[in-house]
N, C-alpha and C. Protein backbone atom coordinates (compact mmCIF):
# COMPACT_ATOMS: atom_id res chain seq x y z
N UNK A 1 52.32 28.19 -3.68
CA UNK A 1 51.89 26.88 -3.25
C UNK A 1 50.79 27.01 -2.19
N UNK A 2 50.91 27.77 -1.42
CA UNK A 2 49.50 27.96 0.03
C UNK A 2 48.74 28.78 -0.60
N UNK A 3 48.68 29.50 -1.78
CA UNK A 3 47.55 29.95 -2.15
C UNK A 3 46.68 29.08 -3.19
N UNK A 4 47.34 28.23 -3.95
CA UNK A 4 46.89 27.17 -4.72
C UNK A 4 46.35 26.39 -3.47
N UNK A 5 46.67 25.72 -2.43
CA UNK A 5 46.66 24.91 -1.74
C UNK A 5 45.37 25.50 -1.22
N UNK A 6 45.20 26.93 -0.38
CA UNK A 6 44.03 27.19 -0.15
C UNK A 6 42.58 27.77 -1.05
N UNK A 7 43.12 27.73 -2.13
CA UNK A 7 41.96 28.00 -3.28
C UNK A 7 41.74 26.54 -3.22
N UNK A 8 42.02 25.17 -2.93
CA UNK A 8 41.80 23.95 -3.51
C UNK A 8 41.19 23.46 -2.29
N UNK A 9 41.20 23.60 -1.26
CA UNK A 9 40.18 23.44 -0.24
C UNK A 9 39.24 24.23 0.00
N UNK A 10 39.51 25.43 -0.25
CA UNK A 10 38.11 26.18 0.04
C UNK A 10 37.13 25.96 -0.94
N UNK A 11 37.62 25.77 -2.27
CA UNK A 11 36.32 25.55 -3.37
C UNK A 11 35.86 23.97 -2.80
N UNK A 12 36.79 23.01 -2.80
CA UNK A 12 36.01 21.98 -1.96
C UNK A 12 34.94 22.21 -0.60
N UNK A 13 35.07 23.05 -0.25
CA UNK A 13 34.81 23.46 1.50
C UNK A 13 33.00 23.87 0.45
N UNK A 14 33.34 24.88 -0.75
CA UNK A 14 32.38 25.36 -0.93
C UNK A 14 31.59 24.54 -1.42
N UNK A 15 32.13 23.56 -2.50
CA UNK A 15 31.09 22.05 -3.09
C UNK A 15 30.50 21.14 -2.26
N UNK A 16 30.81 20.92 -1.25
CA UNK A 16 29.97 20.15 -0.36
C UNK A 16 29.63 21.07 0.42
N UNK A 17 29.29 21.90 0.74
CA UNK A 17 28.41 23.33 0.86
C UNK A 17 27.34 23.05 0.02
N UNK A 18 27.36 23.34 -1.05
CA UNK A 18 26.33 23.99 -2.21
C UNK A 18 25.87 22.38 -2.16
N UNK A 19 26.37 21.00 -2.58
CA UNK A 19 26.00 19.77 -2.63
C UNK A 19 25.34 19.35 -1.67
N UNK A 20 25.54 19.63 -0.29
CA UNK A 20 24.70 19.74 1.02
C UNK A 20 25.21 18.03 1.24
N UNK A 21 26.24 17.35 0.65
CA UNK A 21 27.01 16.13 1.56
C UNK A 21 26.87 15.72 2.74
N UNK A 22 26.90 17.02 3.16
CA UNK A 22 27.04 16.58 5.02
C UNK A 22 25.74 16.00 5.34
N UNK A 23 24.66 16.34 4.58
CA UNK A 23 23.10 15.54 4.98
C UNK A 23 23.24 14.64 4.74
N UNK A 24 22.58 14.05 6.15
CA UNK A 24 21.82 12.23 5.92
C UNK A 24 21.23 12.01 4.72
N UNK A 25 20.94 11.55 3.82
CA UNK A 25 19.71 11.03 3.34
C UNK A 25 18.84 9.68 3.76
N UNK A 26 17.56 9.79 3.76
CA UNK A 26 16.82 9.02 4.46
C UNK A 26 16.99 7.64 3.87
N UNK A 27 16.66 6.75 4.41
CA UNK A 27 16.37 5.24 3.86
C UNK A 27 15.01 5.27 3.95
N UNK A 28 14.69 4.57 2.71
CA UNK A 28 13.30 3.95 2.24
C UNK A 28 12.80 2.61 1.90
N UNK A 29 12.73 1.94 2.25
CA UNK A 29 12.46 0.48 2.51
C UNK A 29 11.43 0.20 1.30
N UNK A 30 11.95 -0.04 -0.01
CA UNK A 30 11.34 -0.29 -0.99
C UNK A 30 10.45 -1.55 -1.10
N UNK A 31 11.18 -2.18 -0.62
CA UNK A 31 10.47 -3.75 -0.27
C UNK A 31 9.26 -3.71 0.59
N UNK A 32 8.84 -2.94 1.79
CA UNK A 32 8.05 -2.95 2.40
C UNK A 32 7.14 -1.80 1.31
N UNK A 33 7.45 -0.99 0.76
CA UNK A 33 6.81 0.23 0.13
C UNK A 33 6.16 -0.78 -0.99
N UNK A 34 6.38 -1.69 -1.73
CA UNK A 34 5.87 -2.68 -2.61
C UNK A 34 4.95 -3.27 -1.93
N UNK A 35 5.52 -4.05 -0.94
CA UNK A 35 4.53 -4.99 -0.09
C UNK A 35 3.26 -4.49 0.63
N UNK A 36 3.37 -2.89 0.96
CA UNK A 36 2.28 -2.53 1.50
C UNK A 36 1.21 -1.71 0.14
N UNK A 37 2.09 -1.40 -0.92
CA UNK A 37 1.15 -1.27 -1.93
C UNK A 37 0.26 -2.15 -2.98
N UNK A 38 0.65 -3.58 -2.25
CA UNK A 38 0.57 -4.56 -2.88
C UNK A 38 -1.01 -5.02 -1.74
N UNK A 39 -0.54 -4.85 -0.63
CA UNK A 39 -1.95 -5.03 0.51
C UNK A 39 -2.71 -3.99 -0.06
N UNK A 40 -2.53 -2.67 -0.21
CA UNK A 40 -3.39 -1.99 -0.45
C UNK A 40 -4.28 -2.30 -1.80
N UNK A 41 -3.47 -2.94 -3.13
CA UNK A 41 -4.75 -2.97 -3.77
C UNK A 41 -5.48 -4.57 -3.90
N UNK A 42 -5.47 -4.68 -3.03
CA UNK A 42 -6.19 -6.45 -2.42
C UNK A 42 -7.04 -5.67 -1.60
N UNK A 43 -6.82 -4.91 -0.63
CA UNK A 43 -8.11 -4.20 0.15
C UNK A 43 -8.61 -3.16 -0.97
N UNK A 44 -8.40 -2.71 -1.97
CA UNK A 44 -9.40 -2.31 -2.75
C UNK A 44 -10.51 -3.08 -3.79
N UNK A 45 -9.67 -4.06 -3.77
CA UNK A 45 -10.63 -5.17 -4.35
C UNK A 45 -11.50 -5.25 -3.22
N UNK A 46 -11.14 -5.85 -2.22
CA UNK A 46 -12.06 -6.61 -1.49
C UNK A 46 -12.79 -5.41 -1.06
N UNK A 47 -12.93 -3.80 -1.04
CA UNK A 47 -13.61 -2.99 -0.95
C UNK A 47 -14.73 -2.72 -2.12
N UNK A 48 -14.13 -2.91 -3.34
CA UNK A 48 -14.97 -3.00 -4.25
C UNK A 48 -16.24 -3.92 -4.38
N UNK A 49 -15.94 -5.45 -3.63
CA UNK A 49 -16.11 -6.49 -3.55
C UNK A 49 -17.86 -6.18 -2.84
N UNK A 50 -17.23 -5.90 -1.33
CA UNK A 50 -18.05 -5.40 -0.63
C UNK A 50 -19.65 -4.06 -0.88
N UNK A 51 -18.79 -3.30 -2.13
CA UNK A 51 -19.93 -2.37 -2.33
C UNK A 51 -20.92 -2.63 -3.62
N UNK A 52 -20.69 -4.38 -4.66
CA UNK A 52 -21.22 -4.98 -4.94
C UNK A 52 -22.15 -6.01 -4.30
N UNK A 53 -21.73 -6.18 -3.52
CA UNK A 53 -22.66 -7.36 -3.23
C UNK A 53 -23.30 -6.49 -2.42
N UNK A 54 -23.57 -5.43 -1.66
CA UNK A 54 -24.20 -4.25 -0.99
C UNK A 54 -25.29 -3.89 -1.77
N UNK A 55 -24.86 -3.59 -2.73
CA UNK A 55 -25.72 -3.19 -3.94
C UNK A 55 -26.56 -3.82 -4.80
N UNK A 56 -26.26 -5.49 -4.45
CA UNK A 56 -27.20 -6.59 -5.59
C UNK A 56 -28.29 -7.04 -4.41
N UNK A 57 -29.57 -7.35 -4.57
CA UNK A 57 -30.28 -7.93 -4.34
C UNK A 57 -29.77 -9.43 -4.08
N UNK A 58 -30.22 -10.37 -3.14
CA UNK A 58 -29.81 -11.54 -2.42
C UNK A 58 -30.59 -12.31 -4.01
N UNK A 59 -31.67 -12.20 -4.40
CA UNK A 59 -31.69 -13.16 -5.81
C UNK A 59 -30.98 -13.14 -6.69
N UNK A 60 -30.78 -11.52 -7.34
CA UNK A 60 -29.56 -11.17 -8.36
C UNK A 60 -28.49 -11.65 -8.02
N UNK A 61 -28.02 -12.11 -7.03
CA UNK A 61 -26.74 -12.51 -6.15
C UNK A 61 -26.20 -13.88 -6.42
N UNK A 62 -27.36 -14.10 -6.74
CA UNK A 62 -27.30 -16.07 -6.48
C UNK A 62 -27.18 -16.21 -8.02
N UNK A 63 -28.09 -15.49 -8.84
CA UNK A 63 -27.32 -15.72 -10.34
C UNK A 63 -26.40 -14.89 -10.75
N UNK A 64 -25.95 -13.86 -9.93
CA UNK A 64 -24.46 -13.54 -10.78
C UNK A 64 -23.61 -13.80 -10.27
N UNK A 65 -23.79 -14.97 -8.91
CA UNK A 65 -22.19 -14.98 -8.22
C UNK A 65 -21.11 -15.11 -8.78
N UNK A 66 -21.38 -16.08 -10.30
CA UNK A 66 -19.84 -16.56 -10.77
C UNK A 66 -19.25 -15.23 -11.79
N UNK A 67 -20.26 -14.42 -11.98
CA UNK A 67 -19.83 -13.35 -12.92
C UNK A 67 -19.27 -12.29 -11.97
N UNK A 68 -19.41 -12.36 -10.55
CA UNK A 68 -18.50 -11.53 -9.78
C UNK A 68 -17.14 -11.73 -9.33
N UNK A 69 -16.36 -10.91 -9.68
CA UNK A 69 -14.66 -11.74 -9.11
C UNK A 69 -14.59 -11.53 -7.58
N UNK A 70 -14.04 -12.59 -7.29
CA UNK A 70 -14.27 -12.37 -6.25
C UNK A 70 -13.12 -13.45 -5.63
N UNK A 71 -11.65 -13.13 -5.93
CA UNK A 71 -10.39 -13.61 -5.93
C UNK A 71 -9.76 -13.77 -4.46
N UNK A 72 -10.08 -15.24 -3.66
CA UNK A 72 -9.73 -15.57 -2.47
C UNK A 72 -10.86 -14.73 -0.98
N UNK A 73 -11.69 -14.43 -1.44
CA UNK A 73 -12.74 -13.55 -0.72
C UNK A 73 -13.55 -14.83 -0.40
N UNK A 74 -14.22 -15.59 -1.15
CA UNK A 74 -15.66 -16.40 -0.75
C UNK A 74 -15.70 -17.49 -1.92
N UNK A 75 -16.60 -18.22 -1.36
CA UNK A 75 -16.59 -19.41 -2.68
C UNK A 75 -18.19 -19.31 -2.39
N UNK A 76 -19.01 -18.67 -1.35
CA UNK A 76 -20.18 -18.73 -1.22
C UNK A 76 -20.86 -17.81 -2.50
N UNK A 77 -22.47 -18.13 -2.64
CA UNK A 77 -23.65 -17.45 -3.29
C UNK A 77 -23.87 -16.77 -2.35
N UNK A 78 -24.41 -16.95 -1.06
CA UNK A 78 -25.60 -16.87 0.29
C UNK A 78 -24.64 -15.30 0.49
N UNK A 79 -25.31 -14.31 0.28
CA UNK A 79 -25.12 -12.69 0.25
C UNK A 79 -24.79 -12.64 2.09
N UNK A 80 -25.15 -13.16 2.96
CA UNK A 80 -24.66 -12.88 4.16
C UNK A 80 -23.34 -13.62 4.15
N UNK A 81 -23.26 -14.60 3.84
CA UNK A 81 -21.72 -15.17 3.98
C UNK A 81 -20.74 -14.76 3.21
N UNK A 82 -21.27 -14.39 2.12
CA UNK A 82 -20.15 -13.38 1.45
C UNK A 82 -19.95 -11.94 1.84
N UNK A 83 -20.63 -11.41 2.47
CA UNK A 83 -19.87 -10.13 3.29
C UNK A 83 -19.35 -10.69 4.18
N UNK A 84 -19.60 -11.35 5.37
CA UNK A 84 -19.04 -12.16 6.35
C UNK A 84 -17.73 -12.40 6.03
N UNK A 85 -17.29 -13.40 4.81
CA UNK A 85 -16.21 -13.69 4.37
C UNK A 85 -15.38 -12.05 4.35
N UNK A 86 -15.96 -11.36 3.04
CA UNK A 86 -14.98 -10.78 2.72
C UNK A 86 -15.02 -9.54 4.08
N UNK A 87 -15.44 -9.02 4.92
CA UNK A 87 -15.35 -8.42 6.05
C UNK A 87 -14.19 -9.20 7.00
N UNK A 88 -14.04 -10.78 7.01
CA UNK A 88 -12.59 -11.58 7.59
C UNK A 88 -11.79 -11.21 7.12
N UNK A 89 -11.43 -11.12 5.17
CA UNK A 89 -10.84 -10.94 4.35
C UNK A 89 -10.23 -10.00 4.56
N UNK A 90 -11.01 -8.61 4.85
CA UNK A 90 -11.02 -7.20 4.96
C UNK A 90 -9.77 -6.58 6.34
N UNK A 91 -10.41 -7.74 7.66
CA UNK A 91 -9.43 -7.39 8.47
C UNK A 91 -7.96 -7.72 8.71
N UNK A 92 -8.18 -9.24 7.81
CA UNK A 92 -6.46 -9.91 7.89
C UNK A 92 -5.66 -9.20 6.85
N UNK A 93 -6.55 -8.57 5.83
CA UNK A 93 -5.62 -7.78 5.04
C UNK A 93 -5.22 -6.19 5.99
N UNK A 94 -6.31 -6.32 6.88
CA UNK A 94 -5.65 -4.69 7.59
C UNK A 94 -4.76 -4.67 8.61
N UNK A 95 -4.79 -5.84 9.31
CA UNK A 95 -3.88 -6.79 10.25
C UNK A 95 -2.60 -6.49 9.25
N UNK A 96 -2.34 -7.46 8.32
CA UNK A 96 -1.45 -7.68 7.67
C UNK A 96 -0.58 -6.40 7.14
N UNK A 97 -1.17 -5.23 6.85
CA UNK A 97 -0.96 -3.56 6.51
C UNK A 97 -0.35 -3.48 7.43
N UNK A 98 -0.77 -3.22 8.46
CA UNK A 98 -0.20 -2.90 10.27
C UNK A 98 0.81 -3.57 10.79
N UNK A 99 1.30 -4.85 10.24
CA UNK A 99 2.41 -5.68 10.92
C UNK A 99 3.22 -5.10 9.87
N UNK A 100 2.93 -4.55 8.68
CA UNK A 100 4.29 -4.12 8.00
C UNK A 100 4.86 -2.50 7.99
N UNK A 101 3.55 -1.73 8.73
CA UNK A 101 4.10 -0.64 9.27
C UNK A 101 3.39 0.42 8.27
N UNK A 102 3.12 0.09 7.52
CA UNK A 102 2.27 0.81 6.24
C UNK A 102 1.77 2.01 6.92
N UNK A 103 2.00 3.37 5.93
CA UNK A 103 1.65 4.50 6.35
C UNK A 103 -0.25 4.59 6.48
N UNK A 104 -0.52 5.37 7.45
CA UNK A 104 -2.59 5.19 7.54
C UNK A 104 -2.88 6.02 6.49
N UNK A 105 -3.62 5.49 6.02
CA UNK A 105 -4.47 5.98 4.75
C UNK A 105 -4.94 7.31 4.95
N UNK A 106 -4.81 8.53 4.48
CA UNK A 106 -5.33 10.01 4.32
C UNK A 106 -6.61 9.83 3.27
N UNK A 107 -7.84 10.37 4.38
CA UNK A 107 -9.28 10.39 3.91
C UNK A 107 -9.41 11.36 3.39
C-alpha cells in the first residue's frame, strides 16, 4: 500500500514537473489586441492617404478627389486642407493607439 501510494504521488509530483503547472500563464487582452489592430489599419490608410495626395499635383488633385478614398479623412479637394485634415486624422488615431496601451510600432 505505501509503495503504490508513493509511486502515485511521485509520478504526479513528476507530471506537473514535465507539464510545468506551477507556471503563471500570462493574460492577453484580446479585446484591446483587436482594438489596437483595428487603429492600426485606419492609420495605414490614412498613411497611405497622405503619400497620395503628396504625390498628386494640386490640379490632378482637384480632378481625382472623388476617385481617391478617402474614408472619414476630408470631404475637401484644396490639397492643403486635405493633408491638414488627414495629419488631425493621423494624430487622434495615435492619441487613440496610446489611450489603449498599444504596443510602439518596431521600425
Amino acid at each position: 500500500m505505501k509503495k503504490t501510494l508513493f509511486l502515485t504521488l511521485s509520478s504526479l509530483a513528476v507530471a506537473t514537473f514535465i507539464t510545468a503547472c506551477g507556471q503563471s500563464i500570462p493574460y492577453i487582452n484580446t479585446d484591446t489586441t483587436d482594438e489596437c489592430a483595428t487603429v492600426d489599419k485606419k492609420l495605414v490608410k490614412v498613411d497611405n492617404f497622405i503619400i497620395v495626395v503628396n504625390e498628386t499635383s494640386a490640379f490632378h488633385l482637384e480632378e481625382a478627389a472623388s476617385a481617391i478614398p478617402v474614408p472619414g479623412i476630408t470631404v475637401s479637394n484644396n490639397k492643403p486642407r486635405m493633408l491638414r485634415d488627414a495629419d488631425k486624422r493621423k494624430s487622434q488615431l495615435l492619441a487613440e493607439r496610446q489611450s489603449l496601451g498599444c504596443e510602439a510600432v518596431q521600425k
